[in-house]
PDB file of N, CA and C in Angstrom:
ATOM      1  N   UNK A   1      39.370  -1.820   0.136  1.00  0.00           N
ATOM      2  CA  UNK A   1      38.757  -1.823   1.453  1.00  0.00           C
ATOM      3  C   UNK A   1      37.859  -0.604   1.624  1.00  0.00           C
ATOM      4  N   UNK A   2      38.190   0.308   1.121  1.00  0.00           N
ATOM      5  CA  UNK A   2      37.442   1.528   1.157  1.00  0.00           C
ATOM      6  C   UNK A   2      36.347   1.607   0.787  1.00  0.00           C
ATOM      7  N   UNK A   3      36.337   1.203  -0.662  1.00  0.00           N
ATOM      8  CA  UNK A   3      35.143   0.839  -1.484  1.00  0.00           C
ATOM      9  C   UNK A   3      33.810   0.194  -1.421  1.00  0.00           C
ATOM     10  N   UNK A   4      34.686  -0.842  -0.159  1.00  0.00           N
ATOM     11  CA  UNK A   4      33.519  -1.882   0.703  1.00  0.00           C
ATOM     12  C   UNK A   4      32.922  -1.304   1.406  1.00  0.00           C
ATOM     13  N   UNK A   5      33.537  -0.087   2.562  1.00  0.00           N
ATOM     14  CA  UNK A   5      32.924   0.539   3.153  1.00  0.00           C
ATOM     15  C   UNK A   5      31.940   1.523   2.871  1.00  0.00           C
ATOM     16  N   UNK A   6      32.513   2.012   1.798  1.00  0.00           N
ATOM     17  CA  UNK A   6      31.057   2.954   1.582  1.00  0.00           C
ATOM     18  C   UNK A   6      30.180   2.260   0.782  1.00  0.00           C
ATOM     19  N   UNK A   7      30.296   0.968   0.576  1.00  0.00           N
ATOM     20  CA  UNK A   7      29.057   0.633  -0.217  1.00  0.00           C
ATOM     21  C   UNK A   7      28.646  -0.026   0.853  1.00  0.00           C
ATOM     22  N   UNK A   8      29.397  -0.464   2.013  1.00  0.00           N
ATOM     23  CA  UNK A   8      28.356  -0.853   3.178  1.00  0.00           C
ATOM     24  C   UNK A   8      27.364   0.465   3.725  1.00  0.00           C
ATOM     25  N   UNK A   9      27.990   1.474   3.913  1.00  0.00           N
ATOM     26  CA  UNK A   9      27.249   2.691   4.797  1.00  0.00           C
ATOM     27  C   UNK A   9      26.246   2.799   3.464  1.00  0.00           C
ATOM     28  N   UNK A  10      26.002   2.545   1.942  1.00  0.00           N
ATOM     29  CA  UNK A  10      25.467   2.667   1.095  1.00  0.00           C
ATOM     30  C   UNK A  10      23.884   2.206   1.471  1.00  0.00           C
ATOM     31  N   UNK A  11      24.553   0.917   1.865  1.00  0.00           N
ATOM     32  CA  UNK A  11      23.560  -0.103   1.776  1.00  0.00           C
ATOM     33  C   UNK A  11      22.405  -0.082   3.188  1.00  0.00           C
ATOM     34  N   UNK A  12      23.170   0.593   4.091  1.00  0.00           N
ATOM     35  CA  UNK A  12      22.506   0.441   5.534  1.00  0.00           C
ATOM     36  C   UNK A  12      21.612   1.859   5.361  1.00  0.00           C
ATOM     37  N   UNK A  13      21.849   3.055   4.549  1.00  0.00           N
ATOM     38  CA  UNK A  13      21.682   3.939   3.885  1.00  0.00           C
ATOM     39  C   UNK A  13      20.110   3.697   3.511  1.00  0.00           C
ATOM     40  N   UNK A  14      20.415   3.054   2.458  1.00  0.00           N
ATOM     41  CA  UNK A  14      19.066   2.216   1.753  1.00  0.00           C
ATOM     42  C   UNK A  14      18.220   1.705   2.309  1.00  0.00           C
ATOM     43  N   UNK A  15      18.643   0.709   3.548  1.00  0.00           N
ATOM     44  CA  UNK A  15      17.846  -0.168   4.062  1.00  0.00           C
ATOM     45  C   UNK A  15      17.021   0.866   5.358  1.00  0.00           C
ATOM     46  N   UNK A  16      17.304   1.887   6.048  1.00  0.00           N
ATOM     47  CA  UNK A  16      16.825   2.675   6.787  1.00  0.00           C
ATOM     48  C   UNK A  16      15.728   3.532   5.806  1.00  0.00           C
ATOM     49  N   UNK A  17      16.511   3.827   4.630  1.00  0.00           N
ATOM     50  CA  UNK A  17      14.967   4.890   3.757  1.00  0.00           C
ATOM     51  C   UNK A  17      14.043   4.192   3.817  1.00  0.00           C
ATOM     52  N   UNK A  18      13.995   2.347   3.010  1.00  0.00           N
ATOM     53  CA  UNK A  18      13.119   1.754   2.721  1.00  0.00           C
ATOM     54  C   UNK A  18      12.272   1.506   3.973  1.00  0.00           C
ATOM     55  N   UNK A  19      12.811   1.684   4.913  1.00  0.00           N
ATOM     56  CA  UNK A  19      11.817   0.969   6.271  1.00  0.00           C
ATOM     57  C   UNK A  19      11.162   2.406   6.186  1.00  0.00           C
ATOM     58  N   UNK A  20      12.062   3.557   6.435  1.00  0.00           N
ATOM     59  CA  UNK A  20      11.438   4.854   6.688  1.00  0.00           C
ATOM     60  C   UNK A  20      10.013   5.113   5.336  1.00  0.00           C
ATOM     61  N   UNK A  21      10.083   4.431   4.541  1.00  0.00           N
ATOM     62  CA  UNK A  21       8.798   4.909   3.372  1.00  0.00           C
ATOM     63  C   UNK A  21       8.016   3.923   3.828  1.00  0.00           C
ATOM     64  N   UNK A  22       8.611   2.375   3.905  1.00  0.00           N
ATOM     65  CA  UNK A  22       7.422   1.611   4.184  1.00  0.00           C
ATOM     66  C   UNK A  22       6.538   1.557   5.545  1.00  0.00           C
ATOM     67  N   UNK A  23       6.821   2.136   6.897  1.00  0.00           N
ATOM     68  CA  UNK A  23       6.180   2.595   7.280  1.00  0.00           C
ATOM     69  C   UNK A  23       5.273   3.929   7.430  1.00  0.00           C
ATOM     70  N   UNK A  24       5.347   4.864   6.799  1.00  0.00           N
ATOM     71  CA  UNK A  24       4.778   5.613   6.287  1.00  0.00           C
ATOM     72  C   UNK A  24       3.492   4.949   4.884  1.00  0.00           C
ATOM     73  N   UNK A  25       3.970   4.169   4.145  1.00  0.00           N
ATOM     74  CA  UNK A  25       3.057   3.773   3.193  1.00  0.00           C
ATOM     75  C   UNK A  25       1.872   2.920   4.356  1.00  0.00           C
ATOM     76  N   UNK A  26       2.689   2.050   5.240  1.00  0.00           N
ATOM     77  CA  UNK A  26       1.624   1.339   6.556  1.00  0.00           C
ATOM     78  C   UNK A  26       0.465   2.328   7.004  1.00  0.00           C
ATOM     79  N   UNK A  27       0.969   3.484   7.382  1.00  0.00           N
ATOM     80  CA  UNK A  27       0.274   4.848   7.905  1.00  0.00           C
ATOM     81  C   UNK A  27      -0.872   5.048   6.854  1.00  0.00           C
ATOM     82  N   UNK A  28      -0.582   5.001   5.202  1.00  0.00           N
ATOM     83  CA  UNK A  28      -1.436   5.295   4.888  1.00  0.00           C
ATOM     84  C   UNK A  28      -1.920   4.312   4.573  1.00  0.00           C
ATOM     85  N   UNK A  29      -1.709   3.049   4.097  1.00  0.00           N
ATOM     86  CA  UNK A  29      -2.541   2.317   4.047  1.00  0.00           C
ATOM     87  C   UNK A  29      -3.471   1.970   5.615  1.00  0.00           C
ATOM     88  N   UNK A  30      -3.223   1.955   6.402  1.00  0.00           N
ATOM     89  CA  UNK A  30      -3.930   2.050   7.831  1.00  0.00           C
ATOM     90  C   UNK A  30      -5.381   2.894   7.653  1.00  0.00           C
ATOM     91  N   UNK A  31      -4.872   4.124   7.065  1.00  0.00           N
ATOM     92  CA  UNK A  31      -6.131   4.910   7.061  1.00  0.00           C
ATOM     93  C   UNK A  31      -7.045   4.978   6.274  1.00  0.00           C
ATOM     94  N   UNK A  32      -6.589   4.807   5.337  1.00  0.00           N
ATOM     95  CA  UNK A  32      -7.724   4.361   3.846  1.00  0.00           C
ATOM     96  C   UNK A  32      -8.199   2.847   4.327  1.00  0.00           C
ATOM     97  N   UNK A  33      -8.013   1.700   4.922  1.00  0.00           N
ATOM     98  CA  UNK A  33      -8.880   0.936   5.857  1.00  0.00           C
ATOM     99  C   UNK A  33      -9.687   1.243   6.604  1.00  0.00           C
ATOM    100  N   UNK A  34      -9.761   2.180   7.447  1.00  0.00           N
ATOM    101  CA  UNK A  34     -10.208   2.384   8.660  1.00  0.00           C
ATOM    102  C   UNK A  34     -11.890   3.235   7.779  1.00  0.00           C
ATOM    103  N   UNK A  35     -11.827   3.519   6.615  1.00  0.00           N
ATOM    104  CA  UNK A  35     -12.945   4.406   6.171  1.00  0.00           C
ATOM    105  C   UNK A  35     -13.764   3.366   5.588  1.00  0.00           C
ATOM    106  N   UNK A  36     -15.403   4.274   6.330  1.00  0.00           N
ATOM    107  CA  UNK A  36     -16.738   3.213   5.840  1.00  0.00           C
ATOM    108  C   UNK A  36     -16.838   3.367   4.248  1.00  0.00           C
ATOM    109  N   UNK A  37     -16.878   2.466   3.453  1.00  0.00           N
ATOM    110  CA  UNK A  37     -16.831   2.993   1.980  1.00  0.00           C
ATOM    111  C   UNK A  37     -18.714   2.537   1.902  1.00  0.00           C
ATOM    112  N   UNK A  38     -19.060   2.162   2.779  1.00  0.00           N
ATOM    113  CA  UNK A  38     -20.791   2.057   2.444  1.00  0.00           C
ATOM    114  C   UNK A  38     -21.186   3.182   2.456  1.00  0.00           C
ATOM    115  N   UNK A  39     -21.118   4.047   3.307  1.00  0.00           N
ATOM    116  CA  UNK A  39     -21.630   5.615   3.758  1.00  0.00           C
ATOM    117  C   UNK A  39     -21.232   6.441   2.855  1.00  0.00           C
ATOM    118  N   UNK A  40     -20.524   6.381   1.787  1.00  0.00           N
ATOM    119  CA  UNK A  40     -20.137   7.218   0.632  1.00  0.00           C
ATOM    120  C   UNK A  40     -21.202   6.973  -0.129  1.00  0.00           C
ATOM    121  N   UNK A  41     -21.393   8.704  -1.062  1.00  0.00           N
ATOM    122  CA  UNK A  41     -21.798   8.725  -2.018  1.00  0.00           C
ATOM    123  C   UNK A  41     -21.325   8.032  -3.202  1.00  0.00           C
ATOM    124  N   UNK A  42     -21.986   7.778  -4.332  1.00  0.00           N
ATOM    125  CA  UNK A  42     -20.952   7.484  -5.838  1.00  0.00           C
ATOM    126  C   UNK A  42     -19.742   8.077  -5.863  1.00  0.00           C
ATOM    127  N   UNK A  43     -19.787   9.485  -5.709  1.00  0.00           N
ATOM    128  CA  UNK A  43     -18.584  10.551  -6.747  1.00  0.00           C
ATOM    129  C   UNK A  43     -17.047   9.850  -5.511  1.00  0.00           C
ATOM    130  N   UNK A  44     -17.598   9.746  -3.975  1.00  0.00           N
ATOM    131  CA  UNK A  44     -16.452   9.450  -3.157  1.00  0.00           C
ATOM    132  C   UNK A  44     -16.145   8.173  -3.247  1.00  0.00           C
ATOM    133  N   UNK A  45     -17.258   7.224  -3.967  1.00  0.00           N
ATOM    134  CA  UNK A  45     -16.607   6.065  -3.461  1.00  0.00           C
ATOM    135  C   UNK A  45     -15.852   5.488  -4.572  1.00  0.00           C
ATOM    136  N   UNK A  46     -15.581   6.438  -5.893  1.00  0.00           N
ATOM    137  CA  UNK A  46     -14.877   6.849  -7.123  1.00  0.00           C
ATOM    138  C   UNK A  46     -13.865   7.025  -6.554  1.00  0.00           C
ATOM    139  N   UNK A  47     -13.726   7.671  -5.991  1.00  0.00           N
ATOM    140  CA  UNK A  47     -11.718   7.997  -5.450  1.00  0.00           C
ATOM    141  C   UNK A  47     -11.374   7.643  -4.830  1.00  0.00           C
ATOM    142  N   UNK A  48     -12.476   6.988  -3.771  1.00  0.00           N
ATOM    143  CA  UNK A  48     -11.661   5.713  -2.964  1.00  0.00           C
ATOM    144  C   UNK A  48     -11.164   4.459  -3.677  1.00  0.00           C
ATOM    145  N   UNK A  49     -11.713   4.250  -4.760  1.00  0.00           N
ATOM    146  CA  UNK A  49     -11.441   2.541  -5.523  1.00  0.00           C
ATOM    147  C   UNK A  49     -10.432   3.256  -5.733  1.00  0.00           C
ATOM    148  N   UNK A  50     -10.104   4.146  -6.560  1.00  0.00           N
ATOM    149  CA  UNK A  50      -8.724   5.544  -7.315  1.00  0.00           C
ATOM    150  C   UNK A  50      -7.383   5.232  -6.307  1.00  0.00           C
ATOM    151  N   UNK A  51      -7.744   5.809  -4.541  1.00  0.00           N
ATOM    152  CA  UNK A  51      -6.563   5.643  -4.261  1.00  0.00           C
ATOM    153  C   UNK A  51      -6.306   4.286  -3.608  1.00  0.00           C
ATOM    154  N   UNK A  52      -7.304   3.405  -3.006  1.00  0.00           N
ATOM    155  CA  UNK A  52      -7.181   1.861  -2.956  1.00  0.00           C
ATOM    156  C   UNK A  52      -5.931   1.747  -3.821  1.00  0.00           C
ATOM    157  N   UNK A  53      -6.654   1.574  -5.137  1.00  0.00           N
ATOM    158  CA  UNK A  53      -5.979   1.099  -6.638  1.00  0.00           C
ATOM    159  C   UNK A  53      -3.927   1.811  -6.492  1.00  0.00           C
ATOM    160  N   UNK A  54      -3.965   2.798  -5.777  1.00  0.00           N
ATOM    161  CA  UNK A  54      -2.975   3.596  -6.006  1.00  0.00           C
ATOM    162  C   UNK A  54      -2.070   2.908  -4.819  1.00  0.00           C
ATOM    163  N   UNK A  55      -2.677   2.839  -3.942  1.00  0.00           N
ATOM    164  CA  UNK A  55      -1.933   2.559  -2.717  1.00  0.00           C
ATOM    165  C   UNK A  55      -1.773   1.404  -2.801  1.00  0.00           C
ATOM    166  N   UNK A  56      -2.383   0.271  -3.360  1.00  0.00           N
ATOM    167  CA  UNK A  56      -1.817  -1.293  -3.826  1.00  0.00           C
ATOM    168  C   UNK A  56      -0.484  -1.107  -4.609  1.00  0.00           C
ATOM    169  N   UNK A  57      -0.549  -0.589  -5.949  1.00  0.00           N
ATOM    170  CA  UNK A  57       0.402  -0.603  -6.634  1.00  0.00           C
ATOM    171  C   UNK A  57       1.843  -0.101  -5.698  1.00  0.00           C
ATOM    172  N   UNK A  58       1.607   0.683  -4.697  1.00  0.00           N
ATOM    173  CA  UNK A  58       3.099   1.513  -4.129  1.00  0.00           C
ATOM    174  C   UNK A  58       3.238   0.557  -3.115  1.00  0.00           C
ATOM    175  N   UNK A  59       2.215  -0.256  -2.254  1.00  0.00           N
ATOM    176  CA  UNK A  59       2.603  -1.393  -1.463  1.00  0.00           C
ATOM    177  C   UNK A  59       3.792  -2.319  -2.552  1.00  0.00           C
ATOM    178  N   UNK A  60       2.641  -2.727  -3.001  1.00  0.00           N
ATOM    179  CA  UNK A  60       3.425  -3.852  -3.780  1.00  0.00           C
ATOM    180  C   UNK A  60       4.876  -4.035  -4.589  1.00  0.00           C
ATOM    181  N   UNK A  61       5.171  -2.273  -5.171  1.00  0.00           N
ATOM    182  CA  UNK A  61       6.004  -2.317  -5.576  1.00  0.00           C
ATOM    183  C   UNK A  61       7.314  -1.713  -4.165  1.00  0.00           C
ATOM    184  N   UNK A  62       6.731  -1.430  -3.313  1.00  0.00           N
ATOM    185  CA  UNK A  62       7.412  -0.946  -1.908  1.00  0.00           C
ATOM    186  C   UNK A  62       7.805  -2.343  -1.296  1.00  0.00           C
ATOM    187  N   UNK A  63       7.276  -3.762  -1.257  1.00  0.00           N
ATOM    188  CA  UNK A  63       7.421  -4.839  -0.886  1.00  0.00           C
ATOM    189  C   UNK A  63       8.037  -5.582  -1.861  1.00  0.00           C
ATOM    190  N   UNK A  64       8.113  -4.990  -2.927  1.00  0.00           N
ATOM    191  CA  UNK A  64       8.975  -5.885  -3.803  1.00  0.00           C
ATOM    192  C   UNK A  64      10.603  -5.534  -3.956  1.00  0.00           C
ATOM    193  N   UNK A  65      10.373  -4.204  -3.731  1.00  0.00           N
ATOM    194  CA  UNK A  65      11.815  -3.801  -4.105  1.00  0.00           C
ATOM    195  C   UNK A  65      12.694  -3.525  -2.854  1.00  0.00           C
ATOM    196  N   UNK A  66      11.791  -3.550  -1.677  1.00  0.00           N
ATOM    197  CA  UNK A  66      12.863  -3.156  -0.691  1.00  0.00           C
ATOM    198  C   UNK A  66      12.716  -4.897   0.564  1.00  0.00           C
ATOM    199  N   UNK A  67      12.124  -6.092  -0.338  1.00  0.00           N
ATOM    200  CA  UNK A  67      12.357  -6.959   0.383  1.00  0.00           C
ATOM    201  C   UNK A  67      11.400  -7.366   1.741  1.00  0.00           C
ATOM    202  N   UNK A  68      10.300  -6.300   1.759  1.00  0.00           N
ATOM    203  CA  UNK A  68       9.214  -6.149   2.811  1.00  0.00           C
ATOM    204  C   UNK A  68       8.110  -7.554   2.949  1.00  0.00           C
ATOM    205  N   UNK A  69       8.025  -7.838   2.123  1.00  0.00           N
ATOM    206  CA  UNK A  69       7.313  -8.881   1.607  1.00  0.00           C
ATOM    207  C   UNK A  69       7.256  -9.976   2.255  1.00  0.00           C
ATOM    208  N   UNK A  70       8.502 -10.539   2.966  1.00  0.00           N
ATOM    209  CA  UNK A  70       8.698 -11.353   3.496  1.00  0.00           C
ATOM    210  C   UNK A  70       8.447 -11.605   5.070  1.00  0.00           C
ATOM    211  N   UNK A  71       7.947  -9.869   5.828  1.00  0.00           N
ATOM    212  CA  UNK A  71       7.567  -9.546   6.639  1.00  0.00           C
ATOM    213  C   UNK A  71       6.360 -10.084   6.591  1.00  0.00           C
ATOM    214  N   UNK A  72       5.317 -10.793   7.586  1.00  0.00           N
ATOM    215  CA  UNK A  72       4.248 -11.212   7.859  1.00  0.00           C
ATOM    216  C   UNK A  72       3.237 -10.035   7.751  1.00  0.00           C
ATOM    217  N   UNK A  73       3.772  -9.426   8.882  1.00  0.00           N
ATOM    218  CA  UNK A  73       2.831  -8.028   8.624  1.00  0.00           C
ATOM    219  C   UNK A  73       2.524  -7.031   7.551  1.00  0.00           C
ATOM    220  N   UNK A  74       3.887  -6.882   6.990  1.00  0.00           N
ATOM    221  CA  UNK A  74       3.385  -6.283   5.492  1.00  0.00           C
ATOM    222  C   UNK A  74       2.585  -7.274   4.660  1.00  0.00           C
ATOM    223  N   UNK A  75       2.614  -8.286   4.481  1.00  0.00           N
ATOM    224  CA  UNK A  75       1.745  -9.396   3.554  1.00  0.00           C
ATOM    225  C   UNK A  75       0.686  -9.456   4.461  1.00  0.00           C
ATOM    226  N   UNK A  76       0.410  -9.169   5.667  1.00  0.00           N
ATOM    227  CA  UNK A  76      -1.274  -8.941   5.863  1.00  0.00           C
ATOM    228  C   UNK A  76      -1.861  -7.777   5.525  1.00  0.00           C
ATOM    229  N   UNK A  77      -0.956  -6.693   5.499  1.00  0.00           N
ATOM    230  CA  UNK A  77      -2.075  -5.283   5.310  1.00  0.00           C
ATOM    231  C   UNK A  77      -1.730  -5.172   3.948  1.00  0.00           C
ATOM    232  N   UNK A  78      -0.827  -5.849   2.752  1.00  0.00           N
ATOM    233  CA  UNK A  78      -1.424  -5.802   1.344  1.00  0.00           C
ATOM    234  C   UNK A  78      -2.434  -6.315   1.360  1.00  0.00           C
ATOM    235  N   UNK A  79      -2.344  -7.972   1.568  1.00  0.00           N
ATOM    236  CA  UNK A  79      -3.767  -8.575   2.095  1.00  0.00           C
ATOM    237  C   UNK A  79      -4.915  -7.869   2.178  1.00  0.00           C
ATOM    238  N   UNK A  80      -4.839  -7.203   3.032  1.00  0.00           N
ATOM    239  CA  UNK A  80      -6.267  -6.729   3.549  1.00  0.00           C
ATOM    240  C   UNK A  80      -6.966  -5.331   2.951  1.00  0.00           C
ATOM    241  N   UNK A  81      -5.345  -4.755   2.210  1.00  0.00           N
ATOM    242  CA  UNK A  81      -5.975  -4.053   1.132  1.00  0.00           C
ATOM    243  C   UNK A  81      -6.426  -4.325   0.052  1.00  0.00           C
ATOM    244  N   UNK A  82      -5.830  -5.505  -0.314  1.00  0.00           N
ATOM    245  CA  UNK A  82      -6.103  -6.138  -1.867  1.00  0.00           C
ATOM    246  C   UNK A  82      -8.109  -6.414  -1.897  1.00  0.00           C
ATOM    247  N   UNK A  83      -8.616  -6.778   0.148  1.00  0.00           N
ATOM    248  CA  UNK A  83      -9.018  -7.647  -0.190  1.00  0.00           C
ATOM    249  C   UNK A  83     -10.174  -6.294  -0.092  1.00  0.00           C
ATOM    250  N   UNK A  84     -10.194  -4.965   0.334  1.00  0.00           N
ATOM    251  CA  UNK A  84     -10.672  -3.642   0.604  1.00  0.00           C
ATOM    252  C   UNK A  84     -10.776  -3.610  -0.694  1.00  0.00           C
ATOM    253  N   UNK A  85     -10.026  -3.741  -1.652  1.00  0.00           N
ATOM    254  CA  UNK A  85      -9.960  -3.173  -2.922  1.00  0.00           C
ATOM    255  C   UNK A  85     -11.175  -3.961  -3.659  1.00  0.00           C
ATOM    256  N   UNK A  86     -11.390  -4.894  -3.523  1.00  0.00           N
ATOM    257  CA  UNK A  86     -12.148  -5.897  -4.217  1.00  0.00           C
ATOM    258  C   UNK A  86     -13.571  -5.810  -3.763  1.00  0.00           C
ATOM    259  N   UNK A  87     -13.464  -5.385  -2.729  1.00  0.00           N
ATOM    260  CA  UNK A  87     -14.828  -5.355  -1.764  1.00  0.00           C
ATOM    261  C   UNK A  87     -15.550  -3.985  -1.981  1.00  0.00           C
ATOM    262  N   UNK A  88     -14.750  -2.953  -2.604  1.00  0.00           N
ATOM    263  CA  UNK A  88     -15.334  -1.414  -3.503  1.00  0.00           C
ATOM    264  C   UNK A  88     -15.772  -1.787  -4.763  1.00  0.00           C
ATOM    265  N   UNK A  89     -14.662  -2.800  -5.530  1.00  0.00           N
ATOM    266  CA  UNK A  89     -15.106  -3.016  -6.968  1.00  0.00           C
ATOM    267  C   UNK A  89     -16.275  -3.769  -6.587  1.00  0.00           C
ATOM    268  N   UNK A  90     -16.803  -4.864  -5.823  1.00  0.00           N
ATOM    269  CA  UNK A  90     -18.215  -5.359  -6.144  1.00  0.00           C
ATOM    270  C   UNK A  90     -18.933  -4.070  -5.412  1.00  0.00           C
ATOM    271  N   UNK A  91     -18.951  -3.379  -4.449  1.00  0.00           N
ATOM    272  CA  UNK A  91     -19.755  -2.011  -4.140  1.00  0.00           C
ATOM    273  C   UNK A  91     -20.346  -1.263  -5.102  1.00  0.00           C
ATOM    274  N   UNK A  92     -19.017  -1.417  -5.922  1.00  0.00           N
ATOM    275  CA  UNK A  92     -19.542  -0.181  -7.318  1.00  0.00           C
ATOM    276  C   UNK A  92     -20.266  -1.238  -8.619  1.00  0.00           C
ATOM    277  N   UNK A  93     -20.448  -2.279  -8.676  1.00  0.00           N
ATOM    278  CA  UNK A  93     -20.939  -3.511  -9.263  1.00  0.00           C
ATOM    279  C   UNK A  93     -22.259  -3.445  -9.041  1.00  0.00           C
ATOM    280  N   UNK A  94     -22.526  -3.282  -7.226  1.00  0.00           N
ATOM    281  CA  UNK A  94     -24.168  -3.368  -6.865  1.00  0.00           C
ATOM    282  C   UNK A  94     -24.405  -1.563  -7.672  1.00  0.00           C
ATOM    283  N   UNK A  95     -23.495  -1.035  -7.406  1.00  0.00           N
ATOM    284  CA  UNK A  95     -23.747   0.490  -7.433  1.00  0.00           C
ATOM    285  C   UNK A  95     -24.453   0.807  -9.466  1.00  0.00           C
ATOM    286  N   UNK A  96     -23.898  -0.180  -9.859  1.00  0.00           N
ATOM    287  CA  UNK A  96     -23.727   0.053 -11.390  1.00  0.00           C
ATOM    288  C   UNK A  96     -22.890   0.955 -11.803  1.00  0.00           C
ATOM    289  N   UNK A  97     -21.840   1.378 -11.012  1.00  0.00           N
ATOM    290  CA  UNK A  97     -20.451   2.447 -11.673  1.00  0.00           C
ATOM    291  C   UNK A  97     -19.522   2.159 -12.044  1.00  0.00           C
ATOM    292  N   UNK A  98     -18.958   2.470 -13.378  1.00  0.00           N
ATOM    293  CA  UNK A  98     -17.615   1.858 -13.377  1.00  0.00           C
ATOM    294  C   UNK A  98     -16.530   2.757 -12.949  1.00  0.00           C
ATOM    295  N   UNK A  99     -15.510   2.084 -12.924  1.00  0.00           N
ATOM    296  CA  UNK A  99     -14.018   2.745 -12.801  1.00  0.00           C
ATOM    297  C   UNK A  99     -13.733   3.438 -13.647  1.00  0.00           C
TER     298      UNK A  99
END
């Protein structure tokens, strides 16, 4: 009986960090949206595809492992980063730069 219990307080443990990172990852993904990537030079709009690219991978693996995914709202702002992300790679396409 004991055992159950602390792997319950374990688990509720867990489930409070994961909300506590994945809104924070929301925060930043929020803000890396909100920036004009037209009005950048080349060299910035280099580290924006950089942390795009960075901040997908920690969504995704933040929605995979803590079950977020299934939230509507988290599957719109991967969404809408995935779709940010794609919309720099043809930027840098017209631009002729690669990654």
């Amino acid at each position: 009986m004991r055992n159950k219990l602390c792997l319950t307080r374990l688990l509720v443990l867990l489930m409070i960090f994961t909300g506590a990172c994945a809104s924070d990852l929301g925060r930043q993904t929020d803000t890396l949206l909100q920036r004009d990537y037209l009005v950048m030079d080349d060299e910035q709009l280099l580290g924006y595809y950089r942390r795009l690219g960075d901040q997908l991978v920690q969504e995704t693996r933040a929605g995979r492992e803590g079950g977020l995914l299934t939230r509507p709202a988290e599957t719109d702002r991967l969404d809408r980063l995935r779709q940010r992300w794609n919309e720099v790679r043809a930027e840098m396409g017209r631009r002729q730069l690669s990654p």
